[in-house]
N, C-alpha and C. Protein backbone atom coordinates (compact mmCIF):
# COMPACT_ATOMS: atom_id res chain seq x y z
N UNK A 1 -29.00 -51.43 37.40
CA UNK A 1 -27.92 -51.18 38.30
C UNK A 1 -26.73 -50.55 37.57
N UNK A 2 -26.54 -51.12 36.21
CA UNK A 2 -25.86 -50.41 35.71
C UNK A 2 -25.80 -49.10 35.44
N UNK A 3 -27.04 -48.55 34.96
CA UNK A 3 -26.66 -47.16 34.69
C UNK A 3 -27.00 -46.32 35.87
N UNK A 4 -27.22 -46.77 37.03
CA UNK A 4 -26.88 -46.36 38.20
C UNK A 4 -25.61 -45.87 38.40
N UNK A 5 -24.52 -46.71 38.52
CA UNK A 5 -23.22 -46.94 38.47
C UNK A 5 -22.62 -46.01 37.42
N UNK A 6 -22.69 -45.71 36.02
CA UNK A 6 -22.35 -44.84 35.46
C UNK A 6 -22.77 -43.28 35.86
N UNK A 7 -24.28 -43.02 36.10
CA UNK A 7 -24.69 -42.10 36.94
C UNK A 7 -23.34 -41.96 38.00
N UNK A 8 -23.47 -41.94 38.57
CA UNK A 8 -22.31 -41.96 39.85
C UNK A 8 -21.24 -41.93 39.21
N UNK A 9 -20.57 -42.44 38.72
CA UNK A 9 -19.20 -41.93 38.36
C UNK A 9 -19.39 -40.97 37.41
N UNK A 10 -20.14 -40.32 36.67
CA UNK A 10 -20.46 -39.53 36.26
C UNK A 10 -20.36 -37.78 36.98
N UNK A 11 -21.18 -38.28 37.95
CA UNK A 11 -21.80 -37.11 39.57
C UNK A 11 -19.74 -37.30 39.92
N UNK A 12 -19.20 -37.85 40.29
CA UNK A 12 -18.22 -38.07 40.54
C UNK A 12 -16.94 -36.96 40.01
N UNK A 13 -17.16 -37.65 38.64
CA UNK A 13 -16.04 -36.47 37.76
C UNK A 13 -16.80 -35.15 37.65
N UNK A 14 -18.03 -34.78 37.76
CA UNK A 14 -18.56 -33.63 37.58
C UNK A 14 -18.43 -33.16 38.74
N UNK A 15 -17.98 -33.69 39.81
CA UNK A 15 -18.02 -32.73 41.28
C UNK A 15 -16.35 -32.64 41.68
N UNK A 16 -15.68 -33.64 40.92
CA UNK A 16 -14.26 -33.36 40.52
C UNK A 16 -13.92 -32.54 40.02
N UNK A 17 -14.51 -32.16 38.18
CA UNK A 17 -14.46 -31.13 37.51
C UNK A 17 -14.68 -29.47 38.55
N UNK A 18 -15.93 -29.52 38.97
CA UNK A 18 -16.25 -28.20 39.81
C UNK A 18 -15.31 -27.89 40.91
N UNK A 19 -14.87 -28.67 41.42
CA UNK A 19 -13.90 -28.40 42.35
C UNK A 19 -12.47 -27.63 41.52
N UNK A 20 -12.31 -28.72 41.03
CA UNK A 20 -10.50 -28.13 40.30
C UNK A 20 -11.45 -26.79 39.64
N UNK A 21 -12.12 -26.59 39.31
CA UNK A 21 -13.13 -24.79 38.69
C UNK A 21 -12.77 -24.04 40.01
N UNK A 22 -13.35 -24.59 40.82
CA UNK A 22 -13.33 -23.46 42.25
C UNK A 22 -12.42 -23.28 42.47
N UNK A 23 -10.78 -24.24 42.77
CA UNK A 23 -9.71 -23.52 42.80
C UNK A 23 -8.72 -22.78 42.21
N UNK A 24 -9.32 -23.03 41.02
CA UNK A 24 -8.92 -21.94 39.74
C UNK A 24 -9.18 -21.27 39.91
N UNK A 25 -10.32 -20.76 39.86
CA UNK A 25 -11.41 -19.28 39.76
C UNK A 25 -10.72 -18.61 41.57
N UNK A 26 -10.37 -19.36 42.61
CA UNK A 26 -9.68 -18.96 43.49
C UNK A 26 -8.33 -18.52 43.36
N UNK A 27 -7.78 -19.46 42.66
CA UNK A 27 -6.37 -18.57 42.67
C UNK A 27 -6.34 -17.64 41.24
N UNK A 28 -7.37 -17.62 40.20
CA UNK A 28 -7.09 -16.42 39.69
C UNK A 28 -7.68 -14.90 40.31
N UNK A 29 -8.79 -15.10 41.46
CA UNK A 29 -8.88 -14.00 42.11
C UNK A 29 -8.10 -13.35 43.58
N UNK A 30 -6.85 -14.10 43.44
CA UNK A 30 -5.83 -14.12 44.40
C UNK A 30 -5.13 -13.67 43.23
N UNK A 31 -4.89 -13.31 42.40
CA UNK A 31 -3.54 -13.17 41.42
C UNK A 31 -4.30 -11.77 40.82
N UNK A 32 -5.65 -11.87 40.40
CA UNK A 32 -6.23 -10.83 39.60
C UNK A 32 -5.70 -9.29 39.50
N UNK A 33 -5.44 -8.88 41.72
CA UNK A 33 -4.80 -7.68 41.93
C UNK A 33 -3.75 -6.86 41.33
N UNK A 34 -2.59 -8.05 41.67
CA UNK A 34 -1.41 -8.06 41.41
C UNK A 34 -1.24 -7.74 40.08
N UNK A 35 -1.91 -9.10 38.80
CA UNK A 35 -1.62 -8.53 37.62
C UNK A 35 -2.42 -7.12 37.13
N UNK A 36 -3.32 -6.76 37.70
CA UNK A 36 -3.85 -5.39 37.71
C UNK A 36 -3.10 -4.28 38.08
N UNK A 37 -2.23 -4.65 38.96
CA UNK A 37 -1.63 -3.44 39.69
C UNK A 37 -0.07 -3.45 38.38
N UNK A 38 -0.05 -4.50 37.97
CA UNK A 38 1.64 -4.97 37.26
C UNK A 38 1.12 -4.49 35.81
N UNK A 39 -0.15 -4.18 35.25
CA UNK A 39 -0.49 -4.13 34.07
C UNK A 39 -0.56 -2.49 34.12
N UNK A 40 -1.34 -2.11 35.21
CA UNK A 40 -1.10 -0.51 35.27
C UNK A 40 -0.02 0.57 35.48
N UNK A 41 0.93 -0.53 36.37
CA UNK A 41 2.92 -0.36 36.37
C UNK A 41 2.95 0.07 34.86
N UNK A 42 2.59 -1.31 34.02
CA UNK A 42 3.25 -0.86 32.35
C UNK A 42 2.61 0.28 31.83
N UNK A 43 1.53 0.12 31.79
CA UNK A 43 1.08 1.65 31.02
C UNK A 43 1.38 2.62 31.51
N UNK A 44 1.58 2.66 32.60
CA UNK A 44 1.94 4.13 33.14
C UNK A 44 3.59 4.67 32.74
N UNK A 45 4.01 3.67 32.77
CA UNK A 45 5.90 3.70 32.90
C UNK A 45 6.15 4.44 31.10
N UNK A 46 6.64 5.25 31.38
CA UNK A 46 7.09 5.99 30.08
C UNK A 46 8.18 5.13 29.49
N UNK A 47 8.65 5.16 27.91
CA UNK A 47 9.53 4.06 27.39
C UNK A 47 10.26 5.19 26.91
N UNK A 48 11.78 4.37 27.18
CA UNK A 48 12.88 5.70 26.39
C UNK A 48 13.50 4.72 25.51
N UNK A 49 13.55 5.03 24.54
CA UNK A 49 14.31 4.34 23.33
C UNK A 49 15.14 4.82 22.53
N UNK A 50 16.54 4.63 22.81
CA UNK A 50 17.73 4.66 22.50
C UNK A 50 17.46 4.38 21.27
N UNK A 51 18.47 4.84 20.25
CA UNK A 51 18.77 3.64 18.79
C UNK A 51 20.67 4.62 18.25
N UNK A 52 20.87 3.76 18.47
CA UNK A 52 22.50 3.48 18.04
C UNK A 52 22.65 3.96 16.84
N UNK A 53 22.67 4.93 16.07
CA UNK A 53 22.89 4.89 14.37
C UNK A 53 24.15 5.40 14.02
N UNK A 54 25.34 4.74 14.91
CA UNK A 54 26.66 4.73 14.43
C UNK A 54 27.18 4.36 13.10
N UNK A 55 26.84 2.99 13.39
CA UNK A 55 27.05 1.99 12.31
C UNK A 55 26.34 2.76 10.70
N UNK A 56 24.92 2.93 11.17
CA UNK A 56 23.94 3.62 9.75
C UNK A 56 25.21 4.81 9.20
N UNK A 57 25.65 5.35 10.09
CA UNK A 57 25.82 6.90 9.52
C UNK A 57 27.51 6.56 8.94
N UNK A 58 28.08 5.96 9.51
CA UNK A 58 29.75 5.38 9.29
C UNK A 58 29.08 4.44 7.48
N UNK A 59 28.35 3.60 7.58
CA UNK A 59 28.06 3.50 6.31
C UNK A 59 27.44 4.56 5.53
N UNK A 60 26.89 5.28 5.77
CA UNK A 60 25.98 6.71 4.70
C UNK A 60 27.17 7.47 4.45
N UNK A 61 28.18 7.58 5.31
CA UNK A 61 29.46 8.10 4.94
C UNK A 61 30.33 7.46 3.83
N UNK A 62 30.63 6.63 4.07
CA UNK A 62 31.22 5.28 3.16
C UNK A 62 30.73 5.71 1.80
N UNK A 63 29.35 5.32 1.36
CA UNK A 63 28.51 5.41 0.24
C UNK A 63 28.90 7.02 -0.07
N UNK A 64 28.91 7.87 0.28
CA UNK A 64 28.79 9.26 -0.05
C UNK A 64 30.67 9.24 -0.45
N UNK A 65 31.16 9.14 0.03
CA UNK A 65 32.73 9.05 -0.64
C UNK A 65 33.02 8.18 -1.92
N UNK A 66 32.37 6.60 -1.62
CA UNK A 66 32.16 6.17 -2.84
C UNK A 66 31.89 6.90 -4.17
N UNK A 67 30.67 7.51 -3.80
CA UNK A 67 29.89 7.76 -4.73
C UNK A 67 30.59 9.53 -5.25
N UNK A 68 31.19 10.40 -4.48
CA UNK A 68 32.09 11.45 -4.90
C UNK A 68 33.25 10.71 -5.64
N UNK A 69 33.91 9.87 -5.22
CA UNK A 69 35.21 9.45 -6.19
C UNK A 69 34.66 8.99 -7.73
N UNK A 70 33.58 8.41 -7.63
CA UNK A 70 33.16 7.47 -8.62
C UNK A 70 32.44 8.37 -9.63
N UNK A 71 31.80 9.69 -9.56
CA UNK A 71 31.34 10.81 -10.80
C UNK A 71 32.54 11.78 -10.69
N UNK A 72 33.05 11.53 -11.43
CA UNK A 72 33.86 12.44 -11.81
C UNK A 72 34.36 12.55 -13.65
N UNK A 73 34.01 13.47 -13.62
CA UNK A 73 34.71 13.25 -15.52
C UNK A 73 35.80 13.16 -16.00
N UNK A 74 35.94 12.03 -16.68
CA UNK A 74 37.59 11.82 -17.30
C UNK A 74 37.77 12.92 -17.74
N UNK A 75 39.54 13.12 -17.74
CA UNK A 75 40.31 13.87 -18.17
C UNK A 75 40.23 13.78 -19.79
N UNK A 76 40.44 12.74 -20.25
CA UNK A 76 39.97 12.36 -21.60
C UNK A 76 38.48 13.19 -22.68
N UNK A 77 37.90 13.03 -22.01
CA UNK A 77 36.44 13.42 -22.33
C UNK A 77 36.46 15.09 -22.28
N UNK A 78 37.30 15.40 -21.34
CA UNK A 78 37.45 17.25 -21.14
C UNK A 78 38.33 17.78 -22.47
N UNK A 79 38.88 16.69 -22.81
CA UNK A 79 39.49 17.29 -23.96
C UNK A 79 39.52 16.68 -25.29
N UNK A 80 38.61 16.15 -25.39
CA UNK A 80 38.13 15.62 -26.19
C UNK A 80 36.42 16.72 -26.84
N UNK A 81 36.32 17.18 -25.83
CA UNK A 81 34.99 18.15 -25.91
C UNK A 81 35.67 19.15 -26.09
N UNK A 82 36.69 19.80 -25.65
CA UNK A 82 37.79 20.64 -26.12
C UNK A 82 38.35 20.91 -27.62
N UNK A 83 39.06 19.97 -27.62
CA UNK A 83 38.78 19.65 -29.36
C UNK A 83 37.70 19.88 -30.44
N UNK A 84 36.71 19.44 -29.74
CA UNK A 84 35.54 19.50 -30.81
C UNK A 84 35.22 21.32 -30.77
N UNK A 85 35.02 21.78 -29.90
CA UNK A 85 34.83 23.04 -29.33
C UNK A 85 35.88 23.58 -30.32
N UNK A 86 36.93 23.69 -30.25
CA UNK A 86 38.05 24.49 -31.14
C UNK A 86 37.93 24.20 -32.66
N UNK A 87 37.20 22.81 -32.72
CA UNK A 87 36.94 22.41 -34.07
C UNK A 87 35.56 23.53 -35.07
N UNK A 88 34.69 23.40 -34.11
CA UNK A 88 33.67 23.98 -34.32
C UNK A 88 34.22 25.88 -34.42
N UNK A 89 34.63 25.95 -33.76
CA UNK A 89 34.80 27.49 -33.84
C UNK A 89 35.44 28.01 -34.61
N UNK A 90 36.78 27.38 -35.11
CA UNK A 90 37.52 27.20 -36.44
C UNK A 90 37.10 26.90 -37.71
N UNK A 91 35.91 26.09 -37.40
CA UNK A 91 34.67 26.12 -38.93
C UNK A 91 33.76 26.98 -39.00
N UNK A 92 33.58 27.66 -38.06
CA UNK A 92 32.41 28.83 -37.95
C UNK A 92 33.38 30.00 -38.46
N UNK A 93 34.96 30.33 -37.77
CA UNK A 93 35.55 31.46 -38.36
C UNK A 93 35.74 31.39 -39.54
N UNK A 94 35.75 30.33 -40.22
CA UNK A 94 36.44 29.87 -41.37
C UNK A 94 34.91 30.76 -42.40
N UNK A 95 33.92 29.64 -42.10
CA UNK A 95 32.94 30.26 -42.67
C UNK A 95 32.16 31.49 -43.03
N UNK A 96 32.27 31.76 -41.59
CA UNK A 96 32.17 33.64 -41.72
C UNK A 96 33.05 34.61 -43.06
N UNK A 97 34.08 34.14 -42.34
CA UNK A 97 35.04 34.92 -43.36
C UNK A 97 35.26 34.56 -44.62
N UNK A 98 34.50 33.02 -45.25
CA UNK A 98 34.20 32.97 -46.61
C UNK A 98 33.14 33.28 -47.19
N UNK A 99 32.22 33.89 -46.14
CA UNK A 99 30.60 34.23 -46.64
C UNK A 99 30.67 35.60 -47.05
């Protein structure tokens, strides 16, 4: 008798189970259209995409001024290569004219 009784509640939840199946499988072929018709909306719909590059270019500006102020050759160094330059040429005349 017992496993009668388990039988049956068994048959029970399995005809429970199939049911809550059937109204699933019902309302996803009540919905199926729709997201078919809403999935072919997206692919079809062309995408326009903006992009803001204010900010990018106000900084690429920034960096590019930076970077002009910041190579520049001391005044020092111009005449300092100056010097050597007048040095050198003053030992070359020198030499010439003792050779």
């Amino acid at each position: 008798m017992r496993k009668n009784l388990s039988q049956q509640k068994l048959l029970e939840i399995l005809t429970s189970e199939i049911e809550t199946l059937k109204q699933t499988t019902e309302n996803i072929n009540e919905i199926a259209p729709e997201i078919a018709r809403q999935l072919h909306a997206l692919k079809t719909t062309k995408v326009k995409i903006g992009v803001d590059t204010d900010k990018l270019e106000q900084l690429l500006e920034d960096h590019k001024r930076k970077l002009d102020k910041s190579v520049v050759i001391p005044h020092w160094f111009l005449w300092m290569i100056a010097v050597i330059m007048i040095w050198l040429i003053i030992q070359n005349v020198v030499y010439l004219y003792l050779k």
